[in-house]
N, C-alpha and C. Protein backbone atom coordinates (compact mmCIF):
# COMPACT_ATOMS: atom_id res chain seq x y z
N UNK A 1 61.29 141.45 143.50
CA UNK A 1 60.35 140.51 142.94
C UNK A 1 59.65 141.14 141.74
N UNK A 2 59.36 140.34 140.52
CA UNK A 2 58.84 140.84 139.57
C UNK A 2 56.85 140.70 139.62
N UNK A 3 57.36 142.10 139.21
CA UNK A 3 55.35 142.21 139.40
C UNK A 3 55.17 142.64 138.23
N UNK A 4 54.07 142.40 137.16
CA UNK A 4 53.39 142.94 136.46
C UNK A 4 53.10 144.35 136.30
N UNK A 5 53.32 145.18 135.54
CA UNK A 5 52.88 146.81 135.32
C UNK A 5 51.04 146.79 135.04
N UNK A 6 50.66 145.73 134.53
CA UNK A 6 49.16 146.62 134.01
C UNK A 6 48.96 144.62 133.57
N UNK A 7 47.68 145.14 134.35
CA UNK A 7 46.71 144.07 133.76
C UNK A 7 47.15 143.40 132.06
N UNK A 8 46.75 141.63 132.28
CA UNK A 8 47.12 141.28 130.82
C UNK A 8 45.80 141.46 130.06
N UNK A 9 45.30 141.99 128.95
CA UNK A 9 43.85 141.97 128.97
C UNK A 9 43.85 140.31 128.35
N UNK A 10 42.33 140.18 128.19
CA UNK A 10 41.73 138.81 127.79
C UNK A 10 41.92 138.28 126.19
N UNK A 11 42.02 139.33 125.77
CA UNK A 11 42.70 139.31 124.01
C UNK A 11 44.13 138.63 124.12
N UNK A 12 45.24 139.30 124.78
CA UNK A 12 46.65 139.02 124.89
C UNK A 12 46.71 137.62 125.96
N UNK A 13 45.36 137.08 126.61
CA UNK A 13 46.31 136.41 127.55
C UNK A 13 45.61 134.85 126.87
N UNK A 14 44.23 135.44 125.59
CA UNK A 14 44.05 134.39 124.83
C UNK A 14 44.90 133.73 123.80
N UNK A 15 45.44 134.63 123.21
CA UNK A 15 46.73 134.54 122.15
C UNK A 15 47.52 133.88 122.55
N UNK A 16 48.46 134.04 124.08
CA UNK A 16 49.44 133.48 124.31
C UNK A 16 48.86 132.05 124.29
N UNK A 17 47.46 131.70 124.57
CA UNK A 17 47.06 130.14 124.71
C UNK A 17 46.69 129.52 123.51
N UNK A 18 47.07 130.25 122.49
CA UNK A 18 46.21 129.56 121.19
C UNK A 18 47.08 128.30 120.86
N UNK A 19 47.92 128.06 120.92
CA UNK A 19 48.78 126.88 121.07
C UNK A 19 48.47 125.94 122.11
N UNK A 20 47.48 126.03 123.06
CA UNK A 20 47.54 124.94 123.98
C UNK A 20 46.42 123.83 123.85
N UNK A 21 45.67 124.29 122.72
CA UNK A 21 44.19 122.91 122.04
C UNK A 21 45.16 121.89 122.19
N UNK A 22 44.67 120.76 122.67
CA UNK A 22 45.15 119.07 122.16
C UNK A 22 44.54 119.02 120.47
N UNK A 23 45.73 118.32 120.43
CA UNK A 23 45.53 117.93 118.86
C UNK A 23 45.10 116.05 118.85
N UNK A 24 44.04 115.59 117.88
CA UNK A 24 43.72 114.47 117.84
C UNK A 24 44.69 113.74 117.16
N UNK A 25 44.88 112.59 117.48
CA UNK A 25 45.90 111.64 116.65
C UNK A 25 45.48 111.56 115.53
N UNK A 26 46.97 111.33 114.73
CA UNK A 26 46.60 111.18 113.42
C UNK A 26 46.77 109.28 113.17
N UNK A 27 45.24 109.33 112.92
CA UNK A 27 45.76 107.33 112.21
C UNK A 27 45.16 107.22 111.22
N UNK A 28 45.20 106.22 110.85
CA UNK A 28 44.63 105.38 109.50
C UNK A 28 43.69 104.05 109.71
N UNK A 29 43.47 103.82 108.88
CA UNK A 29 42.78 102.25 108.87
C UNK A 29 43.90 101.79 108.04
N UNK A 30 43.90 100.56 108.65
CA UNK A 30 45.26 99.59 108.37
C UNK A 30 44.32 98.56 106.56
N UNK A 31 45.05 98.55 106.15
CA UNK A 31 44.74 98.18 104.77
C UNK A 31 44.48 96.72 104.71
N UNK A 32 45.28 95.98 105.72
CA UNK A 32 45.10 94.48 106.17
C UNK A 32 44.11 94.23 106.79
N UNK A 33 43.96 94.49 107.60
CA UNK A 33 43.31 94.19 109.20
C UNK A 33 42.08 94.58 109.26
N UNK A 34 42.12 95.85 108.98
CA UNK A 34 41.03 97.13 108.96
C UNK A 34 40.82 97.86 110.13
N UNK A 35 41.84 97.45 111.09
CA UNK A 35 42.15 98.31 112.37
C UNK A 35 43.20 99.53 112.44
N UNK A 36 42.43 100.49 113.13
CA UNK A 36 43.29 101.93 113.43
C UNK A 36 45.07 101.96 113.80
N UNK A 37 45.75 102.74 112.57
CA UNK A 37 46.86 102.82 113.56
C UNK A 37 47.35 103.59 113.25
N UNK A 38 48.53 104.20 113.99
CA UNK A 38 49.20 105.68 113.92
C UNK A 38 50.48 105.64 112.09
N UNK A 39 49.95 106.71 111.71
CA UNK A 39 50.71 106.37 110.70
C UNK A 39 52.14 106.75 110.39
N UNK A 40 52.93 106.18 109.74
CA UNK A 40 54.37 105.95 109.67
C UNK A 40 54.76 104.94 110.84
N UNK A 41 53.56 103.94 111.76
CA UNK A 41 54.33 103.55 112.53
C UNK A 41 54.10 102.16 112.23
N UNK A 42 54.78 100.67 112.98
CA UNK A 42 54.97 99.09 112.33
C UNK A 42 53.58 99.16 112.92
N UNK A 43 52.71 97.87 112.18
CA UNK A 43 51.25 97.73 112.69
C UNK A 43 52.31 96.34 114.21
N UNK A 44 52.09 96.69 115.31
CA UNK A 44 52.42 95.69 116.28
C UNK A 44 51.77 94.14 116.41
N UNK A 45 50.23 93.96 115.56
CA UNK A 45 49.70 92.80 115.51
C UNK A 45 49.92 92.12 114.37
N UNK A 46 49.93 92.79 113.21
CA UNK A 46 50.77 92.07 112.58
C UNK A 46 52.30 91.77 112.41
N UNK A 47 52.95 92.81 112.51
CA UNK A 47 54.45 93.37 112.11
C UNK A 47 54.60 93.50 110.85
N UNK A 48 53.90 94.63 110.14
CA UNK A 48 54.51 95.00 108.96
C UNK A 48 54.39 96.31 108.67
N UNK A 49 54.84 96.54 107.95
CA UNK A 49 54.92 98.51 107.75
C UNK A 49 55.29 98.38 106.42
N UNK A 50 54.21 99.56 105.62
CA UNK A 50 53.99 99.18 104.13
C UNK A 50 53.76 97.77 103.38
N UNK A 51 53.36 96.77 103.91
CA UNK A 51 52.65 96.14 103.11
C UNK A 51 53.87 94.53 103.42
N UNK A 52 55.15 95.06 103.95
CA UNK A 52 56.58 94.43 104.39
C UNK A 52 56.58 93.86 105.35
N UNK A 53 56.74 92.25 105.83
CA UNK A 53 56.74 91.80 107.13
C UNK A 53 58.21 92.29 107.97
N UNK A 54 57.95 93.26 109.04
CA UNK A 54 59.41 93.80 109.03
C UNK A 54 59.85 92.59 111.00
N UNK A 55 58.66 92.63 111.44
CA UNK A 55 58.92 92.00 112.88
C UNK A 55 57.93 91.22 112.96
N UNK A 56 58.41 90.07 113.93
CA UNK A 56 57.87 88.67 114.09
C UNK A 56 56.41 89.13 115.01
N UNK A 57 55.45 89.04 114.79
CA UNK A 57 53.94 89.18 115.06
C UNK A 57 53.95 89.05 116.63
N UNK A 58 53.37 90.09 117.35
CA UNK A 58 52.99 89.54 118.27
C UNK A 58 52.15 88.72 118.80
N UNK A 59 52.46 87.95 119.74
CA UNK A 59 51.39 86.67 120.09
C UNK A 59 50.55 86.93 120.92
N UNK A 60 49.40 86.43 121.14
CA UNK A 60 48.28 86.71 121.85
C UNK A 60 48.21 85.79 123.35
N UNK A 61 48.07 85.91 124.26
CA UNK A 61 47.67 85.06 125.39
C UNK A 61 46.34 84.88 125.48
């Protein structure tokens, strides 16, 4: 079984975690609407991406 030789100190075992922060989404304000959305992606309430009606709008109930 593998065991450890020597303590990891708190320097080395912070480093290995510096990669583990959550990162916040990246969005925009939609230029139409003025609602948040992830960018490069179709706005889903309207259906358009860049300014282009690309899909039929979703409908509301």
């Amino acid at each position: 079984m593998a065991v450890p030789r020597k303590k990891v100190s708190r320097s080395k075992r912070n480093m290995r975690r510096s990669h583990h922060a959550l990162s916040t989404p990246n969005v925009q304000e939609d230029q139409n609407t003025g609602e948040f959305k992830l960018r490069h992606h179709i706005d889903l309430k309207t259906g358009q991406y860049r300014g282009k009606q690309v899909i039929e709008p979703k409908e509301e109930f």
